[in-house]
PDB file of N, CA and C in Angstrom:
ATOM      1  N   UNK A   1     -16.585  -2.577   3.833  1.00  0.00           N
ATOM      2  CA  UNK A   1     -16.138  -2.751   2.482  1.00  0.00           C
ATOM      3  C   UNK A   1     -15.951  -4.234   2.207  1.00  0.00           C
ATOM      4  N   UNK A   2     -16.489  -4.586   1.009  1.00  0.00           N
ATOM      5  CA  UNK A   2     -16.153  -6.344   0.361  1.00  0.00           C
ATOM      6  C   UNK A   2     -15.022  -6.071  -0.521  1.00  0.00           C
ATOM      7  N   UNK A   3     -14.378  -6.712  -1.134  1.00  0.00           N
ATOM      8  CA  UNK A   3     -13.612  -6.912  -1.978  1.00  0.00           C
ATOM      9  C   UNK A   3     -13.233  -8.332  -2.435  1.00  0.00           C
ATOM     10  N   UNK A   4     -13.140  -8.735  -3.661  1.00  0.00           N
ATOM     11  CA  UNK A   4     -13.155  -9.655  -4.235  1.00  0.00           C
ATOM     12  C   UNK A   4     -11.975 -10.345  -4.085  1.00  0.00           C
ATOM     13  N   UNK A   5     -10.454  -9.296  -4.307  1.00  0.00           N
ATOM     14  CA  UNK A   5      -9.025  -9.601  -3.905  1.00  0.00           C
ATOM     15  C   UNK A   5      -9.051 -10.294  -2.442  1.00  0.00           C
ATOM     16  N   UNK A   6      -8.288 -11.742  -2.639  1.00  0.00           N
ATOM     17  CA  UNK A   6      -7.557 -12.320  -1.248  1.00  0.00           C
ATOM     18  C   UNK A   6      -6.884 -12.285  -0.678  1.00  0.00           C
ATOM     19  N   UNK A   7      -6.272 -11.114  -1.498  1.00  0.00           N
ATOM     20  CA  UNK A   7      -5.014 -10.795  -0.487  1.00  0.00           C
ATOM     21  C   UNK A   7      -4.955  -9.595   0.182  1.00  0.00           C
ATOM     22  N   UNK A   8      -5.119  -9.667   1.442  1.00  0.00           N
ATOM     23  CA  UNK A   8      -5.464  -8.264   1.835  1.00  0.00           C
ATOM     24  C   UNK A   8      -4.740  -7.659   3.544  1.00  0.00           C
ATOM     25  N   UNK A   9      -3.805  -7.325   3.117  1.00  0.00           N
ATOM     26  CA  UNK A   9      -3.244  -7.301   4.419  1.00  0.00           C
ATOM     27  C   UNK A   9      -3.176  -5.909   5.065  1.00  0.00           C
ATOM     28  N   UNK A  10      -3.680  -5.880   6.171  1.00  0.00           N
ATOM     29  CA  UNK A  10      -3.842  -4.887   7.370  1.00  0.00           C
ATOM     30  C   UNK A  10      -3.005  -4.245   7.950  1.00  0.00           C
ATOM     31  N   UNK A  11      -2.745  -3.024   8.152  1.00  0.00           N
ATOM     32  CA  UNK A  11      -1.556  -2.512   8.985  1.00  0.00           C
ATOM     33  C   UNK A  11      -1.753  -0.827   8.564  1.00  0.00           C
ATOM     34  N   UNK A  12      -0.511  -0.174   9.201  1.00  0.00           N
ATOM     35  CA  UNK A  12      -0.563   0.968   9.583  1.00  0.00           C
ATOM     36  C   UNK A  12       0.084   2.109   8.882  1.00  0.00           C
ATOM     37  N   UNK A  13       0.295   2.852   7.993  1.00  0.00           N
ATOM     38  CA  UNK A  13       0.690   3.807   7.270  1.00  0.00           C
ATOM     39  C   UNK A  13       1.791   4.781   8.294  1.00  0.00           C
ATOM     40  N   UNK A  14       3.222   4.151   7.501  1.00  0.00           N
ATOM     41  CA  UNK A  14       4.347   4.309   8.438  1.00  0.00           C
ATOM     42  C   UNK A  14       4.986   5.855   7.277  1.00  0.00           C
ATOM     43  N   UNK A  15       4.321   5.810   6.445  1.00  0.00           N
ATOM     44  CA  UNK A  15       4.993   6.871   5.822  1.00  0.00           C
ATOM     45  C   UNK A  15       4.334   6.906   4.863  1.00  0.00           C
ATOM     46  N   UNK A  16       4.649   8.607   4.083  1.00  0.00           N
ATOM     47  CA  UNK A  16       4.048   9.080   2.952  1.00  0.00           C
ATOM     48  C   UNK A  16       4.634   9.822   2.135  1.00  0.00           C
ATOM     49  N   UNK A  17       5.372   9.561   1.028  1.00  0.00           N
ATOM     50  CA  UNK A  17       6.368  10.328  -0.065  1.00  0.00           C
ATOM     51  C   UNK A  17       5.327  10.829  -1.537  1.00  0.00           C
ATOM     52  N   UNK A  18       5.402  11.678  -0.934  1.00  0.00           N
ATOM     53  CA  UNK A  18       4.688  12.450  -2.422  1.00  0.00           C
ATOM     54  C   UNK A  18       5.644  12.631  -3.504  1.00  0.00           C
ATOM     55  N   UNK A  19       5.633  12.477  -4.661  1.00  0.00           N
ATOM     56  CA  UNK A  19       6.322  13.077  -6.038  1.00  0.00           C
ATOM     57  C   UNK A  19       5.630  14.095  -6.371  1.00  0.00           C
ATOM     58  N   UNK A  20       5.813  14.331  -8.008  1.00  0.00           N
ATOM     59  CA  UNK A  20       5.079  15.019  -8.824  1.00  0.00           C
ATOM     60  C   UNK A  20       3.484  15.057  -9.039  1.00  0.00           C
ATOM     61  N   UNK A  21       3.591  13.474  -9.003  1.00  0.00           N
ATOM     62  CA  UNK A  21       1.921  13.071  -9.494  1.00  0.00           C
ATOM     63  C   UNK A  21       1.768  12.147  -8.658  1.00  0.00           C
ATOM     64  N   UNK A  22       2.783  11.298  -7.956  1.00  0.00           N
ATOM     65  CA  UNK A  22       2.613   9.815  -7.695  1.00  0.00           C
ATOM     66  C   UNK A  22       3.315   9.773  -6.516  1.00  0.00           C
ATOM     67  N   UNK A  23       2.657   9.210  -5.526  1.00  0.00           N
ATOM     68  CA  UNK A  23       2.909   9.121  -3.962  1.00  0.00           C
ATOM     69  C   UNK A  23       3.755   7.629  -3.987  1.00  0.00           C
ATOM     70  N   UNK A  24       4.291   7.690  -2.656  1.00  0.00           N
ATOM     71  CA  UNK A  24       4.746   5.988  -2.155  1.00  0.00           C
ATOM     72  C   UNK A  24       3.816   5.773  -0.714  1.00  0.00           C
ATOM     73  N   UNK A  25       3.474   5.361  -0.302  1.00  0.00           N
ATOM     74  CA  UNK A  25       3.077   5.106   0.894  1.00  0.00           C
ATOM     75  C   UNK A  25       3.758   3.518   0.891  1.00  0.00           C
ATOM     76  N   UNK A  26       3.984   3.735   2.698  1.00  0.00           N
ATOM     77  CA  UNK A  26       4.425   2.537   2.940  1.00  0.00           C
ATOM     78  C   UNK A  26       3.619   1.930   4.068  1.00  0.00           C
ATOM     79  N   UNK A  27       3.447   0.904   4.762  1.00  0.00           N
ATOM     80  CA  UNK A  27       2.372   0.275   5.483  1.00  0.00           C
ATOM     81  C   UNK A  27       2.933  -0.878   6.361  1.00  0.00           C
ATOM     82  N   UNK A  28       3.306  -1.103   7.031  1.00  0.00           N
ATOM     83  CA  UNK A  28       4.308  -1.869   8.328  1.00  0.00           C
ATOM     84  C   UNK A  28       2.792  -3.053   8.792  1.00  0.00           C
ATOM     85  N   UNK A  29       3.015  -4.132   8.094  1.00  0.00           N
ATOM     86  CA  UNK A  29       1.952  -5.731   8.485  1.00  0.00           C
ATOM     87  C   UNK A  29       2.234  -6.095   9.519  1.00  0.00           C
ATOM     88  N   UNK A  30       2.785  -5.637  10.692  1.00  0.00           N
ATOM     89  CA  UNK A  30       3.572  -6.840  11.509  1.00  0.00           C
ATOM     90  C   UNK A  30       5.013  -6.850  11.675  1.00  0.00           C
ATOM     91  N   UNK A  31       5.568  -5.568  10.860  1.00  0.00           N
ATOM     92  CA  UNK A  31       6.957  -6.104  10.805  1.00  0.00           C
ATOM     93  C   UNK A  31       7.486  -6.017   9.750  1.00  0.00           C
ATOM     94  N   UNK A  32       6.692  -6.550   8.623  1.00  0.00           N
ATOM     95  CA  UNK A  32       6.800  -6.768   7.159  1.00  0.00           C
ATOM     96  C   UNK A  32       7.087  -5.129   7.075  1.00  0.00           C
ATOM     97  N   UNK A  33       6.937  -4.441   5.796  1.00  0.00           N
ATOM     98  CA  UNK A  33       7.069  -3.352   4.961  1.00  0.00           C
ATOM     99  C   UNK A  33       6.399  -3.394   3.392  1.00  0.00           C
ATOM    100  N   UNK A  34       5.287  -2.762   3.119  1.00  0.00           N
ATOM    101  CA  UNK A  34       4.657  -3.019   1.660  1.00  0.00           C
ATOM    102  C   UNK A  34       4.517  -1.605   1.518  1.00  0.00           C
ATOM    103  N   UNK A  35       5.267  -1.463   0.248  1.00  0.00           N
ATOM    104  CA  UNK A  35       5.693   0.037  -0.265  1.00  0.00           C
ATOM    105  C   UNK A  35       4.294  -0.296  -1.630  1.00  0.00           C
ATOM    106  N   UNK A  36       3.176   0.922  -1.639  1.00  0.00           N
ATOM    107  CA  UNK A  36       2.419   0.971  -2.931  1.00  0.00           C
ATOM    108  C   UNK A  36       2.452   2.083  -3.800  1.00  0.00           C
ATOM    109  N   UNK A  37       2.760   2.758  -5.570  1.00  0.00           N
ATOM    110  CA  UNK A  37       2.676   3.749  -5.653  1.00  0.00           C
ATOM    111  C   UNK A  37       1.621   3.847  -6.012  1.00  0.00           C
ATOM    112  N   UNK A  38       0.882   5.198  -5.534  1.00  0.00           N
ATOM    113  CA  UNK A  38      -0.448   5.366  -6.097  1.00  0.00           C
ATOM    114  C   UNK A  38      -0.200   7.121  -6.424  1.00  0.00           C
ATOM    115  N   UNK A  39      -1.453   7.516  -7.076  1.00  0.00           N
ATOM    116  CA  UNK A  39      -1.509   8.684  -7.259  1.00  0.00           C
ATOM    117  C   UNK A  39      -1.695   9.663  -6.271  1.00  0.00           C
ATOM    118  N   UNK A  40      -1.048  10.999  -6.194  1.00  0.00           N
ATOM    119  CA  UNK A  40      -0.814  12.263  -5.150  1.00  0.00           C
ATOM    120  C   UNK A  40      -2.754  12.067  -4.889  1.00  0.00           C
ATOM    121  N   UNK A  41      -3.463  11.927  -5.862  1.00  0.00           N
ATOM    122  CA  UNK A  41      -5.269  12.276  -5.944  1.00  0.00           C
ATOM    123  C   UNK A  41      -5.409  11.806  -4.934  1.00  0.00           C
ATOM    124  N   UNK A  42      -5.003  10.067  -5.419  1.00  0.00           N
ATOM    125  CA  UNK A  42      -5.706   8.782  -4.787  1.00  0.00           C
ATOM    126  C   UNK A  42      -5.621   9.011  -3.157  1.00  0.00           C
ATOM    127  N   UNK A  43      -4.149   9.607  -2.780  1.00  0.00           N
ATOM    128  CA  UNK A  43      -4.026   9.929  -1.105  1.00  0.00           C
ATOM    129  C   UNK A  43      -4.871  10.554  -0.438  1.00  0.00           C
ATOM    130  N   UNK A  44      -5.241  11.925  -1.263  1.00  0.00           N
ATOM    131  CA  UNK A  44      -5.991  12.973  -0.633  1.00  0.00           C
ATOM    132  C   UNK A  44      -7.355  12.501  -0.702  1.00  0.00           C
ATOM    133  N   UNK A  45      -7.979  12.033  -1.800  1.00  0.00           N
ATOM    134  CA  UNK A  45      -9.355  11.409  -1.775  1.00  0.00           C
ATOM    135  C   UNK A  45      -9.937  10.324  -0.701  1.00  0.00           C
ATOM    136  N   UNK A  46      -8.556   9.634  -0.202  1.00  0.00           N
ATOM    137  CA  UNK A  46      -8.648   8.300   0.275  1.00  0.00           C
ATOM    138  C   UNK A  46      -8.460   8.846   2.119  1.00  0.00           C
ATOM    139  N   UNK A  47      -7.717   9.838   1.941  1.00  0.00           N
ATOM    140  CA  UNK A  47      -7.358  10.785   3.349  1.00  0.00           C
ATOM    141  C   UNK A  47      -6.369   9.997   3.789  1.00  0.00           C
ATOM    142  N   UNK A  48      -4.988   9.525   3.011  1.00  0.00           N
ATOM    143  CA  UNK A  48      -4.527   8.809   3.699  1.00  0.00           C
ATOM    144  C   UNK A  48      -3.389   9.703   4.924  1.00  0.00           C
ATOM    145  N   UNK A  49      -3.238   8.922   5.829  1.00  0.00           N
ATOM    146  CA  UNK A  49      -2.075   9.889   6.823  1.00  0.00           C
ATOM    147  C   UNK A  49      -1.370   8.934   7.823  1.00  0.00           C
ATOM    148  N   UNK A  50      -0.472   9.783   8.080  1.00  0.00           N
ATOM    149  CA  UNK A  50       0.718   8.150   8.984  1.00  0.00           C
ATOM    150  C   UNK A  50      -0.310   8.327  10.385  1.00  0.00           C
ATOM    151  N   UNK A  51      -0.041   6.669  10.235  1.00  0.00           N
ATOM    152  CA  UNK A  51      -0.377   6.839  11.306  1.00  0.00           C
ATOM    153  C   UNK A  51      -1.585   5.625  11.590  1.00  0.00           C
ATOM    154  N   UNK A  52      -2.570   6.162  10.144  1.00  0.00           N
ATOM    155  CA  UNK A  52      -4.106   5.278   9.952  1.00  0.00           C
ATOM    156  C   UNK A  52      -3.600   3.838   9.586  1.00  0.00           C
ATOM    157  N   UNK A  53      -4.666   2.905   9.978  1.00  0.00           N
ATOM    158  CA  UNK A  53      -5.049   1.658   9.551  1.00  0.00           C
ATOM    159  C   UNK A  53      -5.058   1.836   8.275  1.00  0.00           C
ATOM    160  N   UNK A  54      -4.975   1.074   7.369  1.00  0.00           N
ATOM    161  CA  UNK A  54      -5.121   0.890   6.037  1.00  0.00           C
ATOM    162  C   UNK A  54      -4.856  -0.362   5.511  1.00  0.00           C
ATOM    163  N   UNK A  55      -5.220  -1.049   4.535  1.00  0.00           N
ATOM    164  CA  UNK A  55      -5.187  -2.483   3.560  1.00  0.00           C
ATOM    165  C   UNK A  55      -4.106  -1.875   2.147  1.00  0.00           C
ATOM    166  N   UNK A  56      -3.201  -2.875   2.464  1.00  0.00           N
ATOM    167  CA  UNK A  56      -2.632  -3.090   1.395  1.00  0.00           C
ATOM    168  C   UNK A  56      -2.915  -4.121   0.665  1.00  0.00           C
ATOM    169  N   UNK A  57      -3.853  -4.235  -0.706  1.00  0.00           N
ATOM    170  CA  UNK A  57      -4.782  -5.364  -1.365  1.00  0.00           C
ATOM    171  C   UNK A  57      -3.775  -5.242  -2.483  1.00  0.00           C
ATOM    172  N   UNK A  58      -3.308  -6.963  -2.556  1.00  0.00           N
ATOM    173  CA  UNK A  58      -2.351  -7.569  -3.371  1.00  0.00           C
ATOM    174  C   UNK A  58      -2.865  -8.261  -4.803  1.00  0.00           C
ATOM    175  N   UNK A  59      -2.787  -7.811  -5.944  1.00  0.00           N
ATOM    176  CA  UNK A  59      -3.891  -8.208  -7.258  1.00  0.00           C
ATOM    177  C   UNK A  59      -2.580  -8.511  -8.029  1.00  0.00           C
ATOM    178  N   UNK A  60      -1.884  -9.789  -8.188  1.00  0.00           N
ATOM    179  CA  UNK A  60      -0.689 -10.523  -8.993  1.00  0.00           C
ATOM    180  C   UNK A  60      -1.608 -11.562  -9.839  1.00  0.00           C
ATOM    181  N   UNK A  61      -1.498 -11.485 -11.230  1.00  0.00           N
ATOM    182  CA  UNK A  61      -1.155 -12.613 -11.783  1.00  0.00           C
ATOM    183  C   UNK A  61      -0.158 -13.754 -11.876  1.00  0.00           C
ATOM    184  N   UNK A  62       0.703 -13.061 -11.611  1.00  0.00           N
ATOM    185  CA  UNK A  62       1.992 -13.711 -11.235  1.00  0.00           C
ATOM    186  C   UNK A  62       2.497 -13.751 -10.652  1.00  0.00           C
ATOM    187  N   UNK A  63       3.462 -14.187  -9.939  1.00  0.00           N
ATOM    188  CA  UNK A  63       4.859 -13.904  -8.671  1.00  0.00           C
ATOM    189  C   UNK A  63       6.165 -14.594  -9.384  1.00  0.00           C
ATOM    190  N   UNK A  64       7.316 -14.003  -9.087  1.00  0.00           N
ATOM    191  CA  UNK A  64       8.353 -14.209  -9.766  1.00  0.00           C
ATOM    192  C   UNK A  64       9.164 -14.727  -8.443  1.00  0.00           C
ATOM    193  N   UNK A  65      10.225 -15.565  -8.567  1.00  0.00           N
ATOM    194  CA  UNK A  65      10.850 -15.737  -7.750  1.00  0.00           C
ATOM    195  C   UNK A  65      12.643 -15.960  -7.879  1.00  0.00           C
ATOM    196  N   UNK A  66      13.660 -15.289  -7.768  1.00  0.00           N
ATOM    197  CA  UNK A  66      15.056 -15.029  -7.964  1.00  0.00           C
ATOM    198  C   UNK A  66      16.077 -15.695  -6.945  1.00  0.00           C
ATOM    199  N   UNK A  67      16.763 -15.995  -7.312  1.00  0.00           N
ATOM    200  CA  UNK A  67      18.016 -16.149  -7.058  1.00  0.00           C
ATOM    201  C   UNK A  67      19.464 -15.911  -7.440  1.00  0.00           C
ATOM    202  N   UNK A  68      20.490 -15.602  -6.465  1.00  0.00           N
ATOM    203  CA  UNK A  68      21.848 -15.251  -7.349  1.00  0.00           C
ATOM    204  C   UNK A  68      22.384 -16.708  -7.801  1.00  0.00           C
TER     205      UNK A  68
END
């Protein structure tokens, strides 16, 4: 697979929360934690399951950054 997005980080599908329509999967980089919601479809089409390799591909126009 190519993809145009640069941000593309690798890791392992540590979990899978289904809703109504709209899943969470979460994906462990290293340590890190990147929670994505996608659609209940998108999982089953995509076959996602704990456990698999998977890309979490990062598409921001922006980044915000906070403080108290």
């Amino acid at each position: 697979m190519k993809i145009s997005a640069r941000n593309q980080l690798k890791g392992r599908i540590i979990e899978i929360t289904k809703g109504a329509t709209t899943a969470h999967v979460r994906i462990d980089i290293g340590g890190a934690i990147v929670t994505s919601s996608i659609t209940n479809a998108a999982v089953d089409d995509l076959g996602l399951a704990v456990g698999k390799d998977a890309y979490a591909v990062v598409k921001a126009s922006d980044v915000m950054i906070a403080i108290d």
